[in-house]
C-alpha atoms as a PDB file:
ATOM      1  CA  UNK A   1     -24.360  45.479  34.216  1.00  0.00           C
ATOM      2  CA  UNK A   2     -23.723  41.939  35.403  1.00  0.00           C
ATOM      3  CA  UNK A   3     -25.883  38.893  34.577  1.00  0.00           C
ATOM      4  CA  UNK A   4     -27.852  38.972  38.526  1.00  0.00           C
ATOM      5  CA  UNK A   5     -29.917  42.460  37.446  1.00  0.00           C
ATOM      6  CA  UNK A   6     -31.633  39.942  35.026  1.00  0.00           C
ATOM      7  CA  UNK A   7     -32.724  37.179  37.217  1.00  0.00           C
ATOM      8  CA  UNK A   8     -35.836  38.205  37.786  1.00  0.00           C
ATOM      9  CA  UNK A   9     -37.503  34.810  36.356  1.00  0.00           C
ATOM     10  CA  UNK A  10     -34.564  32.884  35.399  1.00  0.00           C
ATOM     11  CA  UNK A  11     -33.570  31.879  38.998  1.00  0.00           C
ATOM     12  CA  UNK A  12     -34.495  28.778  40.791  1.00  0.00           C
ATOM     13  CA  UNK A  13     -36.581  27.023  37.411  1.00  0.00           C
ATOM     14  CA  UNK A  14     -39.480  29.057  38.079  1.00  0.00           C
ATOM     15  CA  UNK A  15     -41.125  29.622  35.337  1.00  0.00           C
ATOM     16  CA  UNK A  16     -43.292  32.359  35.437  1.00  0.00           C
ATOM     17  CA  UNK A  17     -47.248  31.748  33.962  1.00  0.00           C
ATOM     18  CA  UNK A  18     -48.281  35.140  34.544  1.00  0.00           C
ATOM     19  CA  UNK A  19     -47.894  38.564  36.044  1.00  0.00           C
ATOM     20  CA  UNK A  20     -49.578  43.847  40.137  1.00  0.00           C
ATOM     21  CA  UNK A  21     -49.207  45.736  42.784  1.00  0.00           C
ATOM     22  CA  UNK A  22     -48.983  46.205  48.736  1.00  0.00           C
ATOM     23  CA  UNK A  23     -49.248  38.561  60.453  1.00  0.00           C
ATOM     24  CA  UNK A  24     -48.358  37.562  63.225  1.00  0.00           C
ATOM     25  CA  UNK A  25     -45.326  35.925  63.453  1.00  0.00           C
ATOM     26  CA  UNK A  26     -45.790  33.080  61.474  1.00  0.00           C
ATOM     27  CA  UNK A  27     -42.908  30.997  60.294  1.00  0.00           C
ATOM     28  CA  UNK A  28     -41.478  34.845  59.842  1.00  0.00           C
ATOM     29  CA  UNK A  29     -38.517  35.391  62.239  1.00  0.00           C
ATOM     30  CA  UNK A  30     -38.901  37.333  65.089  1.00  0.00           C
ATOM     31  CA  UNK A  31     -38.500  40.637  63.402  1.00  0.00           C
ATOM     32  CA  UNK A  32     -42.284  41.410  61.985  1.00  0.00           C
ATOM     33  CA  UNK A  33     -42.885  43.901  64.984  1.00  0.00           C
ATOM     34  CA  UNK A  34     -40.737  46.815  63.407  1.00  0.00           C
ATOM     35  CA  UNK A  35     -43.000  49.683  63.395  1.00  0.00           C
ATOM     36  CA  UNK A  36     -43.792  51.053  60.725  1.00  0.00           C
ATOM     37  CA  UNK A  37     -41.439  54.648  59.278  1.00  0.00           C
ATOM     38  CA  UNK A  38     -41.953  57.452  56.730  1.00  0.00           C
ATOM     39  CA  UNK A  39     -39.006  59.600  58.081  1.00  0.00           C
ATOM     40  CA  UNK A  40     -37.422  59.383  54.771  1.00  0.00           C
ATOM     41  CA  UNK A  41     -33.773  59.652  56.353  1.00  0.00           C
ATOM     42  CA  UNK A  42     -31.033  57.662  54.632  1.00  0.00           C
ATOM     43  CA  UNK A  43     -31.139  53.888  54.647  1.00  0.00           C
ATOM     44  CA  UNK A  44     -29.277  52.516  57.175  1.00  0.00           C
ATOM     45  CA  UNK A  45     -27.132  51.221  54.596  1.00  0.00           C
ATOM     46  CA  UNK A  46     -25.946  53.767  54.138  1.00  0.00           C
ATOM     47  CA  UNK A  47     -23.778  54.281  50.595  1.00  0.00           C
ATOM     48  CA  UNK A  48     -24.940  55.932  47.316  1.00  0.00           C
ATOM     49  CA  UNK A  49     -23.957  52.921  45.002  1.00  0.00           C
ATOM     50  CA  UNK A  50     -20.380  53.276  45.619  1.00  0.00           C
ATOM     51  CA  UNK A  51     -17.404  54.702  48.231  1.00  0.00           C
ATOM     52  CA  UNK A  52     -15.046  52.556  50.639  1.00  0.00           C
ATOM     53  CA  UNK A  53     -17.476  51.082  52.243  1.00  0.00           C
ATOM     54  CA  UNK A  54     -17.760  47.878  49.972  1.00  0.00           C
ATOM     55  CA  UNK A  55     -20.922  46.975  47.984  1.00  0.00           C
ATOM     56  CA  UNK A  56     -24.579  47.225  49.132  1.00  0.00           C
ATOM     57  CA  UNK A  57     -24.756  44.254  50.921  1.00  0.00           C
ATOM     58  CA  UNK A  58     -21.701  44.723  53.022  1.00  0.00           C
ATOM     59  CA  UNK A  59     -22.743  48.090  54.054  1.00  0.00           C
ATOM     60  CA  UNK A  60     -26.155  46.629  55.333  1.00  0.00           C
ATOM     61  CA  UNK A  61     -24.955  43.673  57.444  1.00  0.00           C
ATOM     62  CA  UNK A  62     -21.802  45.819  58.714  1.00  0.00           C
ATOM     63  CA  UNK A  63     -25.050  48.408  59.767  1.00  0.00           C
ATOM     64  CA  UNK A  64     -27.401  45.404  61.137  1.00  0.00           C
ATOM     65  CA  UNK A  65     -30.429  46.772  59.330  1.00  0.00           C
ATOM     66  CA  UNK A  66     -31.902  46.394  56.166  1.00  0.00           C
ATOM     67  CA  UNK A  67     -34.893  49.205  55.457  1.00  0.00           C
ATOM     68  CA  UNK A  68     -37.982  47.375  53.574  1.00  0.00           C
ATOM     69  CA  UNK A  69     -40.655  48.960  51.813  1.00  0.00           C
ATOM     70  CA  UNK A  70     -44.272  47.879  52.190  1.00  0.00           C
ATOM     71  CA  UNK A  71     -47.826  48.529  52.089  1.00  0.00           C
ATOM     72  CA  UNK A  72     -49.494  49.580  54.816  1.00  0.00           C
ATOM     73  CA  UNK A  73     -52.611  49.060  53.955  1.00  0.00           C
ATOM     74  CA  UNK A  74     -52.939  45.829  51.502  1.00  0.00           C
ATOM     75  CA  UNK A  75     -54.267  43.366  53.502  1.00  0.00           C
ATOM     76  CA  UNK A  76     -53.915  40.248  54.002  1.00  0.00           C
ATOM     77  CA  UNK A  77     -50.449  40.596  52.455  1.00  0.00           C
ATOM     78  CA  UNK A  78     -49.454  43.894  54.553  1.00  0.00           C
ATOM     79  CA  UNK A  79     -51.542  46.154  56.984  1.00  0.00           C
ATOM     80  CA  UNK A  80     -51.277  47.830  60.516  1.00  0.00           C
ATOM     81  CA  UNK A  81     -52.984  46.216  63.245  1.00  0.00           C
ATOM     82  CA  UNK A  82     -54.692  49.180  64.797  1.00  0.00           C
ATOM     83  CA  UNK A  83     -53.763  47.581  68.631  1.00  0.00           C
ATOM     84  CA  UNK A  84     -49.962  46.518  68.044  1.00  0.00           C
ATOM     85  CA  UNK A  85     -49.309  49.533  65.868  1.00  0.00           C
ATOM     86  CA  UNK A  86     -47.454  46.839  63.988  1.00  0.00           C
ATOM     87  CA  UNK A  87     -46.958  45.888  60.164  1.00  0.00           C
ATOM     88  CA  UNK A  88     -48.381  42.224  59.681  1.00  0.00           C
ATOM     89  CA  UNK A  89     -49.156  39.674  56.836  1.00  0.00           C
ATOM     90  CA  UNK A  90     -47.668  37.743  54.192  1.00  0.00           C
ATOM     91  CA  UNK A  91     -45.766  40.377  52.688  1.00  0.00           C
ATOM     92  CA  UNK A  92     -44.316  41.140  56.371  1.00  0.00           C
ATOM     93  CA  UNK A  93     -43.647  37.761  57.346  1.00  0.00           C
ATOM     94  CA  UNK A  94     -41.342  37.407  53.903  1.00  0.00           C
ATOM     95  CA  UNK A  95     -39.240  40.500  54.237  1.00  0.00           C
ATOM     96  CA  UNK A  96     -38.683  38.836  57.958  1.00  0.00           C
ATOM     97  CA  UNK A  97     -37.770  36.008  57.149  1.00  0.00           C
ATOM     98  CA  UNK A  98     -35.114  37.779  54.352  1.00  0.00           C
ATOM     99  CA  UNK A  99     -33.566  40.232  56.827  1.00  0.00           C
ATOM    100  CA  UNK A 100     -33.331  36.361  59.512  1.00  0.00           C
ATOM    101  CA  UNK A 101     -31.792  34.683  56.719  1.00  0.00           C
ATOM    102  CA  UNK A 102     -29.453  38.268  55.417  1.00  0.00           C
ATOM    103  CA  UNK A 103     -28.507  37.863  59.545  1.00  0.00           C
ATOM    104  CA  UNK A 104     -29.757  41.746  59.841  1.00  0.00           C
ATOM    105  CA  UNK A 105     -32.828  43.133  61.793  1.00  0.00           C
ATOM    106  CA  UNK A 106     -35.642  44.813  59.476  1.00  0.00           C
ATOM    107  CA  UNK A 107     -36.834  48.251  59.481  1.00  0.00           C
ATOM    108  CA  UNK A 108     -39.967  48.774  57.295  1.00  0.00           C
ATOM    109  CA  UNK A 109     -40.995  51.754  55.455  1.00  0.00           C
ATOM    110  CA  UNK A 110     -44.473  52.678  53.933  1.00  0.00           C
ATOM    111  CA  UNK A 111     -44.204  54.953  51.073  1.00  0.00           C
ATOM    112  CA  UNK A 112     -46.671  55.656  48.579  1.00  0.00           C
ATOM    113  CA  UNK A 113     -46.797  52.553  46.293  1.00  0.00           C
ATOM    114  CA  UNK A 114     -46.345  54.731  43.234  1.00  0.00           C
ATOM    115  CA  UNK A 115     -42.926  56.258  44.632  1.00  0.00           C
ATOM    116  CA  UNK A 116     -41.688  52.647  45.448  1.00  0.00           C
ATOM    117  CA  UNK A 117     -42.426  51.560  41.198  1.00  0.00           C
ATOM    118  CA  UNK A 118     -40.727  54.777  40.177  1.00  0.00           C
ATOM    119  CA  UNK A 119     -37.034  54.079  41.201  1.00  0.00           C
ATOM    120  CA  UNK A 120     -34.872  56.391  41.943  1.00  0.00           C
ATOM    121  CA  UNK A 121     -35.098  55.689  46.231  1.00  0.00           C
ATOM    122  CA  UNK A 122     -32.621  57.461  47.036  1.00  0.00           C
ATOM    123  CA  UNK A 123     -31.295  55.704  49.676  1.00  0.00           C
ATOM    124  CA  UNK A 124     -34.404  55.538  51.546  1.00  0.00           C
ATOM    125  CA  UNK A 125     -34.967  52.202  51.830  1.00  0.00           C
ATOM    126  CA  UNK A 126     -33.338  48.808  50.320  1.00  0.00           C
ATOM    127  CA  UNK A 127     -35.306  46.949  49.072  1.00  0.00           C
ATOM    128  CA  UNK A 128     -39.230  46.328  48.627  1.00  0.00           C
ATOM    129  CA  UNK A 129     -41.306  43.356  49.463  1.00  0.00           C
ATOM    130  CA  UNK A 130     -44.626  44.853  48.354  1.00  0.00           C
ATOM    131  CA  UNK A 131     -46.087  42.521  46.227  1.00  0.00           C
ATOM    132  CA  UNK A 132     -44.685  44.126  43.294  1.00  0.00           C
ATOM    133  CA  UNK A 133     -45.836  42.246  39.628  1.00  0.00           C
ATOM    134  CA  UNK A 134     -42.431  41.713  37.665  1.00  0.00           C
ATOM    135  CA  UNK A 135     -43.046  43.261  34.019  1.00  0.00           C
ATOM    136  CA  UNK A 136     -40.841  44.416  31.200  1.00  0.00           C
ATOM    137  CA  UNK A 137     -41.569  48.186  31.811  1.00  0.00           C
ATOM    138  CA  UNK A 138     -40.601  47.906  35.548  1.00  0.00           C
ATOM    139  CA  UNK A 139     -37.642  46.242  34.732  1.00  0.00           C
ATOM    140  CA  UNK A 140     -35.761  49.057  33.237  1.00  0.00           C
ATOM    141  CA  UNK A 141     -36.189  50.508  36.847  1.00  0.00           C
ATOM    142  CA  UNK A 142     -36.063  47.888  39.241  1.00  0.00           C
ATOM    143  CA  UNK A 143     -34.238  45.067  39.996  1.00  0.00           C
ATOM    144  CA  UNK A 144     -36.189  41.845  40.755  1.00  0.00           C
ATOM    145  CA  UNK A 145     -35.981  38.835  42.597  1.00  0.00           C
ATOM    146  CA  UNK A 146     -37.669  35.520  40.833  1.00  0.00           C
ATOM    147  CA  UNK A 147     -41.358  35.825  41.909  1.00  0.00           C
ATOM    148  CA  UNK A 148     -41.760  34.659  45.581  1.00  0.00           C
ATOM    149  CA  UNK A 149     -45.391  34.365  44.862  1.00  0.00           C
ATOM    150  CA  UNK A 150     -48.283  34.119  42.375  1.00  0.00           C
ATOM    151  CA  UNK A 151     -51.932  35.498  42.291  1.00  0.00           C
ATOM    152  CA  UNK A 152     -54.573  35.682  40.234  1.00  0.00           C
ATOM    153  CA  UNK A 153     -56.503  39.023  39.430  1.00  0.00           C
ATOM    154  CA  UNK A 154     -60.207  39.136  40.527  1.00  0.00           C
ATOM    155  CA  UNK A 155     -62.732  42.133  39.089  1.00  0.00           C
ATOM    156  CA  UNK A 156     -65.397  42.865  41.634  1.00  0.00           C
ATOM    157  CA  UNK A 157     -68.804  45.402  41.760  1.00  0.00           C
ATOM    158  CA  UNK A 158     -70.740  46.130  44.828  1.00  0.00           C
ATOM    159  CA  UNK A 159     -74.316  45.972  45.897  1.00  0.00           C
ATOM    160  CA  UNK A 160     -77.231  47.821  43.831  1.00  0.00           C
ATOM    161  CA  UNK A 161     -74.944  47.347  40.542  1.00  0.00           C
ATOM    162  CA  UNK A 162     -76.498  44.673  38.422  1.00  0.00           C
ATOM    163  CA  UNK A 163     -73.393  44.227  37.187  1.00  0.00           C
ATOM    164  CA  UNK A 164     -73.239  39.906  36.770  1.00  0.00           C
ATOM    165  CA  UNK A 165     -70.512  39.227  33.965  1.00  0.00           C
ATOM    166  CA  UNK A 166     -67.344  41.020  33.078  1.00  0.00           C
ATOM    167  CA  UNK A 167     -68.902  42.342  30.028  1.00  0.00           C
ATOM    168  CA  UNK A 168     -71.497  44.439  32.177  1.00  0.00           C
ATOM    169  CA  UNK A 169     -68.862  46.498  32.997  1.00  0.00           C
ATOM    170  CA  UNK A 170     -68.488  47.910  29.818  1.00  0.00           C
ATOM    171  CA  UNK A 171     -69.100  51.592  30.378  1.00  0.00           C
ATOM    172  CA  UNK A 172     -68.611  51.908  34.118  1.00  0.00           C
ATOM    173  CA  UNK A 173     -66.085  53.551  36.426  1.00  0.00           C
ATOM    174  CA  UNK A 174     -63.630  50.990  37.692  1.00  0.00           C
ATOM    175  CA  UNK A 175     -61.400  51.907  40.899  1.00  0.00           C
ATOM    176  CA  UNK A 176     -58.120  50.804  41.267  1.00  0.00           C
ATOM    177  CA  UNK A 177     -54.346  51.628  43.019  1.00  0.00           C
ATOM    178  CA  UNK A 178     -52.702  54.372  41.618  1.00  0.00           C
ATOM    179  CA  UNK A 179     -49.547  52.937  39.297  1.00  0.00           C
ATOM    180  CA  UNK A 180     -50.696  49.320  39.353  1.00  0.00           C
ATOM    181  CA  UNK A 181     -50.624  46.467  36.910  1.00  0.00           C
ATOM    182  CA  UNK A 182     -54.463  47.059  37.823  1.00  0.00           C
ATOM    183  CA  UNK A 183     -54.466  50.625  36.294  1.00  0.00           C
ATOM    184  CA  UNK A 184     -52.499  49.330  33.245  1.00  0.00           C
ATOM    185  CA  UNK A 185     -54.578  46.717  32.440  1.00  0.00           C
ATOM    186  CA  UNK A 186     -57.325  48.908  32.190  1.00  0.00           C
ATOM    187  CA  UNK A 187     -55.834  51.618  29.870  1.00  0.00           C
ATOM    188  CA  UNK A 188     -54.525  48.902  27.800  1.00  0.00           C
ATOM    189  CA  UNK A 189     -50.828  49.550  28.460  1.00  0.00           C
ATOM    190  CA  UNK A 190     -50.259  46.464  30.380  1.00  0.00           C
ATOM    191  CA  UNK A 191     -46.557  44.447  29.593  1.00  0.00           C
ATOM    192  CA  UNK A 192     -46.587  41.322  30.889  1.00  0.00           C
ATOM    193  CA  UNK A 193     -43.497  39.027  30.231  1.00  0.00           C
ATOM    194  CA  UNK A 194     -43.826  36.802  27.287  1.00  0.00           C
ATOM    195  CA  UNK A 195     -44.002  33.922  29.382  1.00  0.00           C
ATOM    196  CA  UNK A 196     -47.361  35.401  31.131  1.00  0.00           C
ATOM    197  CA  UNK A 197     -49.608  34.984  28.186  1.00  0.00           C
ATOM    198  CA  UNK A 198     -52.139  37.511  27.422  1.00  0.00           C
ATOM    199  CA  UNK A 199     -54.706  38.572  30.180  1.00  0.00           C
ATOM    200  CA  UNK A 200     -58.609  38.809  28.973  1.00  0.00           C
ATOM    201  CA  UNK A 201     -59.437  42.386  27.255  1.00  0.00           C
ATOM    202  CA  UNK A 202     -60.286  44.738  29.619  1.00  0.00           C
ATOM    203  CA  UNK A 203     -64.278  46.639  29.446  1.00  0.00           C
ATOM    204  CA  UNK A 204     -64.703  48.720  26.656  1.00  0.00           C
ATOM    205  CA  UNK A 205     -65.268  52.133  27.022  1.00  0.00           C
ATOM    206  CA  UNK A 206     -64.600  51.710  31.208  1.00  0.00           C
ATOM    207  CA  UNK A 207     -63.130  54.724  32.936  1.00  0.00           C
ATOM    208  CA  UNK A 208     -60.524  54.609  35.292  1.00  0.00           C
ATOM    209  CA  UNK A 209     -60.583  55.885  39.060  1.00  0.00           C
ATOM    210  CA  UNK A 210     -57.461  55.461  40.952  1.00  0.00           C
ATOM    211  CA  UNK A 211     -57.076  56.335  44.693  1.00  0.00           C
ATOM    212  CA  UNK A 212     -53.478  55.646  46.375  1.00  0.00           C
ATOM    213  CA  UNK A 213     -53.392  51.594  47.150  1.00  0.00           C
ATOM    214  CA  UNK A 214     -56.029  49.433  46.038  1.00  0.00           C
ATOM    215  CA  UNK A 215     -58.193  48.611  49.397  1.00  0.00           C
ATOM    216  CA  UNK A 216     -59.330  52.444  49.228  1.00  0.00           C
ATOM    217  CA  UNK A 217     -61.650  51.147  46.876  1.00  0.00           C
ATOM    218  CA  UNK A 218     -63.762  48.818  48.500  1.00  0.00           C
ATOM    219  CA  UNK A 219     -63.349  51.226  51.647  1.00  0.00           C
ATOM    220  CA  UNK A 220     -64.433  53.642  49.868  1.00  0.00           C
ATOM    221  CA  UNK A 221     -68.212  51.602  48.738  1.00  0.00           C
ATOM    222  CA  UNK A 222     -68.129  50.538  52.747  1.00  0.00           C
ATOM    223  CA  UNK A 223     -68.342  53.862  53.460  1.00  0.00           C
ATOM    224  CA  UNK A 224     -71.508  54.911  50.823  1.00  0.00           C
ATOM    225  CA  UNK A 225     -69.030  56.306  48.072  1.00  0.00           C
ATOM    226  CA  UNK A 226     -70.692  55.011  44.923  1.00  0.00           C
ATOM    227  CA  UNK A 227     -68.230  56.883  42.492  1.00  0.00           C
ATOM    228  CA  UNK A 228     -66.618  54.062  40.788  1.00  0.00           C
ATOM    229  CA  UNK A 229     -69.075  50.224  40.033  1.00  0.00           C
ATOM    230  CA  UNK A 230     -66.008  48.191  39.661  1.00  0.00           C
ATOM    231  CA  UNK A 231     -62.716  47.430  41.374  1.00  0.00           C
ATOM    232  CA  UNK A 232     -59.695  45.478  40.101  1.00  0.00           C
ATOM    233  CA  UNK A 233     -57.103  43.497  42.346  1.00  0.00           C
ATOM    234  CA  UNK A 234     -55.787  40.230  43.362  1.00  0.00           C
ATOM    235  CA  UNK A 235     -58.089  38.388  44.482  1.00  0.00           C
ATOM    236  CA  UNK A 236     -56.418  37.420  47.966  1.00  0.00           C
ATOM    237  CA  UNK A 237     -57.554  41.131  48.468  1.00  0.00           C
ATOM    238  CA  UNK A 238     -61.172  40.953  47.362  1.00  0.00           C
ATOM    239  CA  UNK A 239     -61.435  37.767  49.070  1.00  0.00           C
ATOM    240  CA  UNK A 240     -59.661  39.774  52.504  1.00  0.00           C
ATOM    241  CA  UNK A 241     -63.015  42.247  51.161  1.00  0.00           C
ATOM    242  CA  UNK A 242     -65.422  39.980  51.318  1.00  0.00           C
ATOM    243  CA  UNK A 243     -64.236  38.366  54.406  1.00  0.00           C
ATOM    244  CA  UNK A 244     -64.105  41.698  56.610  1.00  0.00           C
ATOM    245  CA  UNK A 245     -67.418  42.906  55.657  1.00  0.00           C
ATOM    246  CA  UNK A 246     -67.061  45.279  53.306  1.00  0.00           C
ATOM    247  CA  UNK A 247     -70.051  45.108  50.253  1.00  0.00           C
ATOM    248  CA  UNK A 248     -67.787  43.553  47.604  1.00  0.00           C
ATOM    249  CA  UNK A 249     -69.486  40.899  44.980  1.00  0.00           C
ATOM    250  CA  UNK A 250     -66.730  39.362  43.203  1.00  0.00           C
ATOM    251  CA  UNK A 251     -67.471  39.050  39.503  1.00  0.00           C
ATOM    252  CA  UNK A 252     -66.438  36.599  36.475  1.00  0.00           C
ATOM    253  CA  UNK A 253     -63.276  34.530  35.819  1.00  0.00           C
ATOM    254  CA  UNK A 254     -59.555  35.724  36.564  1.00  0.00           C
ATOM    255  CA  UNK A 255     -58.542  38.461  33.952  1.00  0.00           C
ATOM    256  CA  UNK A 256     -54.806  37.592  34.269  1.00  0.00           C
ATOM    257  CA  UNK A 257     -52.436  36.436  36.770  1.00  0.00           C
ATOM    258  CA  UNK A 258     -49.285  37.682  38.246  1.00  0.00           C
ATOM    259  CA  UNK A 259     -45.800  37.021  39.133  1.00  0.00           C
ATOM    260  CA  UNK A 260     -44.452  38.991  42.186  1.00  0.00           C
ATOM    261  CA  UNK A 261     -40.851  39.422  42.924  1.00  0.00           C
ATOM    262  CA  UNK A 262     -38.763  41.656  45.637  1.00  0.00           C
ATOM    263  CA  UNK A 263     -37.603  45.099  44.445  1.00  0.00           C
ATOM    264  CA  UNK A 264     -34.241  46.789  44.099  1.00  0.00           C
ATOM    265  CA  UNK A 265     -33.942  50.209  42.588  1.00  0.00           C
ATOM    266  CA  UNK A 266     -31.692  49.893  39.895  1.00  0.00           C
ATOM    267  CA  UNK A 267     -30.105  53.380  39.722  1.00  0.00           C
ATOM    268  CA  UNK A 268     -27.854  51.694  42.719  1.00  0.00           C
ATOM    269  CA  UNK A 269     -24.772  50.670  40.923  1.00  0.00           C
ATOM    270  CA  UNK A 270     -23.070  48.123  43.476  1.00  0.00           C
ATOM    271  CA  UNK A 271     -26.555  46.005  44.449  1.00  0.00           C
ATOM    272  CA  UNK A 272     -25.557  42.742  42.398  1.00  0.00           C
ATOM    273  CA  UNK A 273     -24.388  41.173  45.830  1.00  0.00           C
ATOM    274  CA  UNK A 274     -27.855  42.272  47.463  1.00  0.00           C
ATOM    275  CA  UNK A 275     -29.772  40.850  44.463  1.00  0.00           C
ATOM    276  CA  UNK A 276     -27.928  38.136  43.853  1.00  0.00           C
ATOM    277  CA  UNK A 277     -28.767  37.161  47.840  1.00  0.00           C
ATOM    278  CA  UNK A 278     -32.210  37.885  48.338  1.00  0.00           C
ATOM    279  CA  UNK A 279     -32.914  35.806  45.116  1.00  0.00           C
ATOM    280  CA  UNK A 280     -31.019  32.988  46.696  1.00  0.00           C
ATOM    281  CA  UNK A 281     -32.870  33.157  49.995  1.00  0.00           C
ATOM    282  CA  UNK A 282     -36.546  33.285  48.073  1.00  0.00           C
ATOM    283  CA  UNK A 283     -34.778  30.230  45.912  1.00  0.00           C
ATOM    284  CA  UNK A 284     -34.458  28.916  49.392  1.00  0.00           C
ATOM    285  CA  UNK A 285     -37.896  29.576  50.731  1.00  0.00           C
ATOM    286  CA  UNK A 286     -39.408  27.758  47.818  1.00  0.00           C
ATOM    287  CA  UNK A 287     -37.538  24.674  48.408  1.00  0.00           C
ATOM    288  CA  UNK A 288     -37.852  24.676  52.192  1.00  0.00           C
ATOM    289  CA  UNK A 289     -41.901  24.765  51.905  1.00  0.00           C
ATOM    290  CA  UNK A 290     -41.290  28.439  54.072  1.00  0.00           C
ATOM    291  CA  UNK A 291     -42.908  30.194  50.998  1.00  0.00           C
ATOM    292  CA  UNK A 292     -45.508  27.851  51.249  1.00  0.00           C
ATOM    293  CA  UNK A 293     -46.751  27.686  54.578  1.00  0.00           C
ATOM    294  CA  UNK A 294     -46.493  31.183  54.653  1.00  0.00           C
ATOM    295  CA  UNK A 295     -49.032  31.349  51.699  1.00  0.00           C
ATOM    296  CA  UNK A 296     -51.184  29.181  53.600  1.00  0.00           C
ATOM    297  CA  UNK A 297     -51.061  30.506  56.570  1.00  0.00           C
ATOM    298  CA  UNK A 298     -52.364  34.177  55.131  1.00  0.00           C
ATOM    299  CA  UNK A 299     -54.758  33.557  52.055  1.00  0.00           C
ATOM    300  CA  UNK A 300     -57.148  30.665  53.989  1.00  0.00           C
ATOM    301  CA  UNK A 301     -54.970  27.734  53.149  1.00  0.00           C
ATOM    302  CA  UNK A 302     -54.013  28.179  49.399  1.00  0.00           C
ATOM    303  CA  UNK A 303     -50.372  28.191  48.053  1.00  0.00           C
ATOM    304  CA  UNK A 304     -49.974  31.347  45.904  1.00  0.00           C
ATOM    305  CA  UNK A 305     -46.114  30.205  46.245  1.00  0.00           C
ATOM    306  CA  UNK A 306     -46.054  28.248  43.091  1.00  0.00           C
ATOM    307  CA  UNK A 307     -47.625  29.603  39.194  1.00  0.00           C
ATOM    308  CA  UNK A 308     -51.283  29.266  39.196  1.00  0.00           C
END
């Protein structure tokens, strides 16, 4: 195993502060109006981690394409606008400006964000720009980029609760994505890396709801579902809440934060190259300001590129 499946936060002098979970074309390439594809046939890639047709990389430029998975439904950083029938956001704009900078198109995928944390692709797409927190546990997995950006994690209740402080919701059912750092937190299995420092305790005796990506949650209260009084996620989503409408109330200080990097599944055995290139070209995006103005540009002017 060379020394690139490691440089998850070593790269580029980022250090990371803390550790979750997944527009236009804004300074994003030209690429961000792949639709969206859940055929599951092979990457265009191609190879299976080894054969004649040189290492990952090579087999994705020779091909043109590089297969991306992303949220579909994790706005502001990835959703499909209804009238385009197109992927945007910040997560969307990134993996754009990757495949610009790789010199390939992008094709994006939208598994199920729990299949994309598990490993073991297959083949089915490359890499994932899905706002993935780096932490220990998923690094045995996954390879990772350094973090491309940072966000803080927001608890929220909805209307009729009383719920006021984070100890209120001591007791309550808390919704969340399925597999997140979210989820974790909550059952009090969260790894963050040593760097992160520890997040506030989570509410005692709280029990967990999970439906499959974390806006289901606060869809779900929009829609008079009052099975769960609390939500957990970053709060560029709860804010995204708030701001369409839905009847989200934001509660109480940040409970951690979190670093998030791009995703490689580590089972392929000939990915260093890819790695090793996609964490030069987020190095890149850092010190070109694309990383931030990309930040600003989605989350209402504030630059999650940087540790908060």
């Amino acid at each position: 195993m060379t020394p690139t499946r490691r440089i998850a936060l070593l790269a580029a002098g980022l250090l990371l502060l803390a550790a979750c979970q997944g527009g236009g074309t804004g300074g994003g390439g030209d690429g961000a109006g792949a639709s969206p594809g859940t055929d599951g046939s092979p990457a265009a890639a191609g190879g299976d981690g080894g054969g004649d047709g040189g290492d990952y990389l090579a087999r994705i430029q020779a091909a043109g394409v590089i297969k991306v998975s992303t949220d579909p439904a994790y706005p502001p950083q990835s959703f499909l606008n209804e009238e385009t029938n197109e992927l945007e956001g910040f997560d969307i704009d990134v993996a754009t400006e990757i495949a610009e900078r790789l010199g390939v198109d992008v094709q994006f995928e939208t598994p199920d964000f729990s299949a994309v944390v598990a490993g073991g692709w297959s083949n089915r797409w490359d890499m994932s720009v899905g706002s993935i927190t780096i932490t220990p546990e998923r690094e045995e997995i996954l390879d990772f980029t350094q973090p491309y950006y940072f966000v803080p994690v927001q608890m929220a209740t909805t209307e009729g609760t009383g719920i006021e402080t984070l100890e209120d919701f001591a007791g309550t059912t808390i919704c969340v994505g399925e597999s997140t750092t979210y989820q974790f937190w909550l059952e009090g299995t969260l790894q963050l890396p040593e760097e992160a420092g520890e997040p506030l305790p989570p509410p005692e005796d709280a029990t967990v709801s999970t439906l499959p990506t974390d806006i289901n949650c606060a869809e779900a209260w929009r829609d008079g579902r009052m099975d769960s009084q609390g939500w957990v996620s970053s709060v560029t989503t709860v804010e995204q809440a708030v701001a369409d409408g839905m009847p989200v109330i934001p509660v109480g200080d940040f409970v951690f934060n979190e670093g998030l990097g791009v995703a490689f599944d580590r089972s392929v055995e000939d990915n260093d190259s890819l790695v090793q290139a996609v964490d030069e070209i987020i190095a890149e995006m850092h010190e070109d300001g694309t990383l931030a103005e990309l930040s600003e540009q989605w989350f209402e002017g504030i630059d999650y590129s940087q540790p908060q």
